[in-house]
Protein backbone atom coordinates (compact mmCIF):
# COMPACT_ATOMS: atom_id res chain seq x y z
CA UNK A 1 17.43 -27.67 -42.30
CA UNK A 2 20.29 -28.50 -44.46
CA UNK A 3 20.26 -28.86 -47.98
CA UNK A 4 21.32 -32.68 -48.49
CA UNK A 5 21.46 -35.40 -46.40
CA UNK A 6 24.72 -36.28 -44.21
CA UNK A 7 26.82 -38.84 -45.74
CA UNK A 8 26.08 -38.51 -49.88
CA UNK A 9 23.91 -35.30 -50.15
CA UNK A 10 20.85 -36.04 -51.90
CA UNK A 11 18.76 -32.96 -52.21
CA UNK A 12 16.32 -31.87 -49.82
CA UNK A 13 12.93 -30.28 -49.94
CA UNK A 14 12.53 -27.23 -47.73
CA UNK A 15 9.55 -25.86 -46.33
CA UNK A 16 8.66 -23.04 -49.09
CA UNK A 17 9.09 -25.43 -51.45
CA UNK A 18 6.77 -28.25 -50.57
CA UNK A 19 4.09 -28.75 -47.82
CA UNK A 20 4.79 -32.62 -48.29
CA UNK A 21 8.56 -31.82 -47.36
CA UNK A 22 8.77 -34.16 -43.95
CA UNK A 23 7.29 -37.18 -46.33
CA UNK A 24 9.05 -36.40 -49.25
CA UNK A 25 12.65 -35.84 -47.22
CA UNK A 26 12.32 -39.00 -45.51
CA UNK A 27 13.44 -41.50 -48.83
CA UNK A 28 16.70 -39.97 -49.26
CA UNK A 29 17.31 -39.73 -45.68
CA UNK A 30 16.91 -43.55 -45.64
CA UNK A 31 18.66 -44.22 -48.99
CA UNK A 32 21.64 -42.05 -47.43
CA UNK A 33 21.75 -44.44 -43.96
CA UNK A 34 21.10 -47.70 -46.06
CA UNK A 35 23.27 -47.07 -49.23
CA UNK A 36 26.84 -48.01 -48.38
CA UNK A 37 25.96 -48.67 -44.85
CA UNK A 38 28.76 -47.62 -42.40
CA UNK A 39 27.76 -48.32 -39.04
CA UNK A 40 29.59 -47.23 -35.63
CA UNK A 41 29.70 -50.89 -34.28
CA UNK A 42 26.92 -54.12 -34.11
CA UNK A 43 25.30 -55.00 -30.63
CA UNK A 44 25.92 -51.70 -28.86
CA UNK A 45 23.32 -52.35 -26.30
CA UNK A 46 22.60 -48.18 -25.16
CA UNK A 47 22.41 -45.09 -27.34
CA UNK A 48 25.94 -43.29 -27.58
CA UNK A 49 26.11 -39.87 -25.06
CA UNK A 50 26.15 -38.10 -28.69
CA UNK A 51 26.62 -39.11 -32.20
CA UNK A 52 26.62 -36.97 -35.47
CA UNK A 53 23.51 -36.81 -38.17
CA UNK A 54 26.03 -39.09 -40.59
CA UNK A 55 26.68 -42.20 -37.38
CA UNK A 56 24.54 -45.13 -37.34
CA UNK A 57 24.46 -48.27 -35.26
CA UNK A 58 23.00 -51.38 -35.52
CA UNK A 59 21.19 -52.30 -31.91
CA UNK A 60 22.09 -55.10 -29.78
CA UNK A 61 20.16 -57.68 -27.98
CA UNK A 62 19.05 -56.74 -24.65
CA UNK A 63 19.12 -53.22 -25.39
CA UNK A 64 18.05 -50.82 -23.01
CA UNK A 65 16.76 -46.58 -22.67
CA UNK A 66 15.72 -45.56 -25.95
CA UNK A 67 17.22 -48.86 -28.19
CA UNK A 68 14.48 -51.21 -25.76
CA UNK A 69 12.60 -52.91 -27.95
CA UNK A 70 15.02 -52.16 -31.46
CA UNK A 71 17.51 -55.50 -31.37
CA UNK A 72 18.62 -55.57 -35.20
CA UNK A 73 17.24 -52.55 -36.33
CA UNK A 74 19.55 -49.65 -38.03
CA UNK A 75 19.37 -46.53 -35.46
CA UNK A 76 20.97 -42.69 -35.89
CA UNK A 77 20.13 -39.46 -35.55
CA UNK A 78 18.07 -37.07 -37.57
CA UNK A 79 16.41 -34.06 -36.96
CA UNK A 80 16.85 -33.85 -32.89
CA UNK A 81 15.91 -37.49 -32.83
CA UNK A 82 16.67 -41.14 -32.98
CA UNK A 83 15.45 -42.76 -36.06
CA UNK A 84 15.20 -46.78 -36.77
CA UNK A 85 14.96 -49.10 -39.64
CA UNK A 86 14.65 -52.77 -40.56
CA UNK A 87 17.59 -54.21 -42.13
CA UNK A 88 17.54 -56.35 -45.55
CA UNK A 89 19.20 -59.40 -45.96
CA UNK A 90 22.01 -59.06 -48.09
CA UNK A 91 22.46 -55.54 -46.94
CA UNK A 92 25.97 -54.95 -46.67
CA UNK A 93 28.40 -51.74 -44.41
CA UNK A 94 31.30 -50.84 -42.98
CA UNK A 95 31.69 -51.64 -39.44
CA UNK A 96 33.65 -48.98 -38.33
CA UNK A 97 35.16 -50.08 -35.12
CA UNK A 98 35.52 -53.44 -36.07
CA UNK A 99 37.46 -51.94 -39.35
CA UNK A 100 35.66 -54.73 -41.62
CA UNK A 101 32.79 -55.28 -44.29
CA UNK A 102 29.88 -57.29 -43.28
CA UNK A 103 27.23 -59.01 -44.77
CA UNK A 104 23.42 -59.42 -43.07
CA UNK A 105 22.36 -62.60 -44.03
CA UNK A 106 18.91 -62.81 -42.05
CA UNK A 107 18.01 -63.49 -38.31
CA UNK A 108 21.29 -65.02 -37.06
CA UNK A 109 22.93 -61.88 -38.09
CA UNK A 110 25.90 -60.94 -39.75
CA UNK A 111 28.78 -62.32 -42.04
CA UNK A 112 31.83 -60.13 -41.86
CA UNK A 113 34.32 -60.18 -44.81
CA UNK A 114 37.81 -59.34 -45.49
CA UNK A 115 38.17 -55.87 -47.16
């Protein structure tokens, strides 16, 4: 296990330290993915062939394999695994590929924005 989180390296708990570590590590995991959002690319409708712990994508409609069922939803990887979570409105990223901010503004999706 590291000792931070990918992108801004919040401390993590490790074993020894805590027997509530996997609870307790999950909040900064999620405050790292959702702070300053910077996301691969919006819509993707399949899970990259591989991706590193600090790439996230926001799933597309339609999606198939392990995004079925996860239209909207933040996805990356952590720990060996896929991990999802709800977007907020308002929540703003970086859209990598696109090269652009954008702006979730509820249902019908996203605004982008000049940088």
């Amino acid at each position: 296990m590291a000792d931070g989180t990918a992108r801004f390296d919040p401390p993590l708990i490790w074993a020894a330290r805590a027997q509530k570590k996997l609870t307790y590590n999950e909040a900064p995991v999620g405050i790292d993915r959702r702070l300053h959002a910077a996301m691969q690319s919006i819509g993707d409708t399949a899970p990259p062939a591989s991706s590193a712990p600090d790439q996230c994508w926001i799933v597309g409609m339609n999606a198939t394999g392990a995004w079925r069922g996860r239209a909207g939803q933040i996805t990356g990887w952590r720990d060996g695994g896929r991990c999802f979570m709800a977007l907020a409105v308002g929540m703003t990223g970086w859209i990598v590929d696109e090269a652009l901010f954008a702006c979730h503004h509820g249902w019908i999706g996203w605004l982008e924005s000049p940088p």
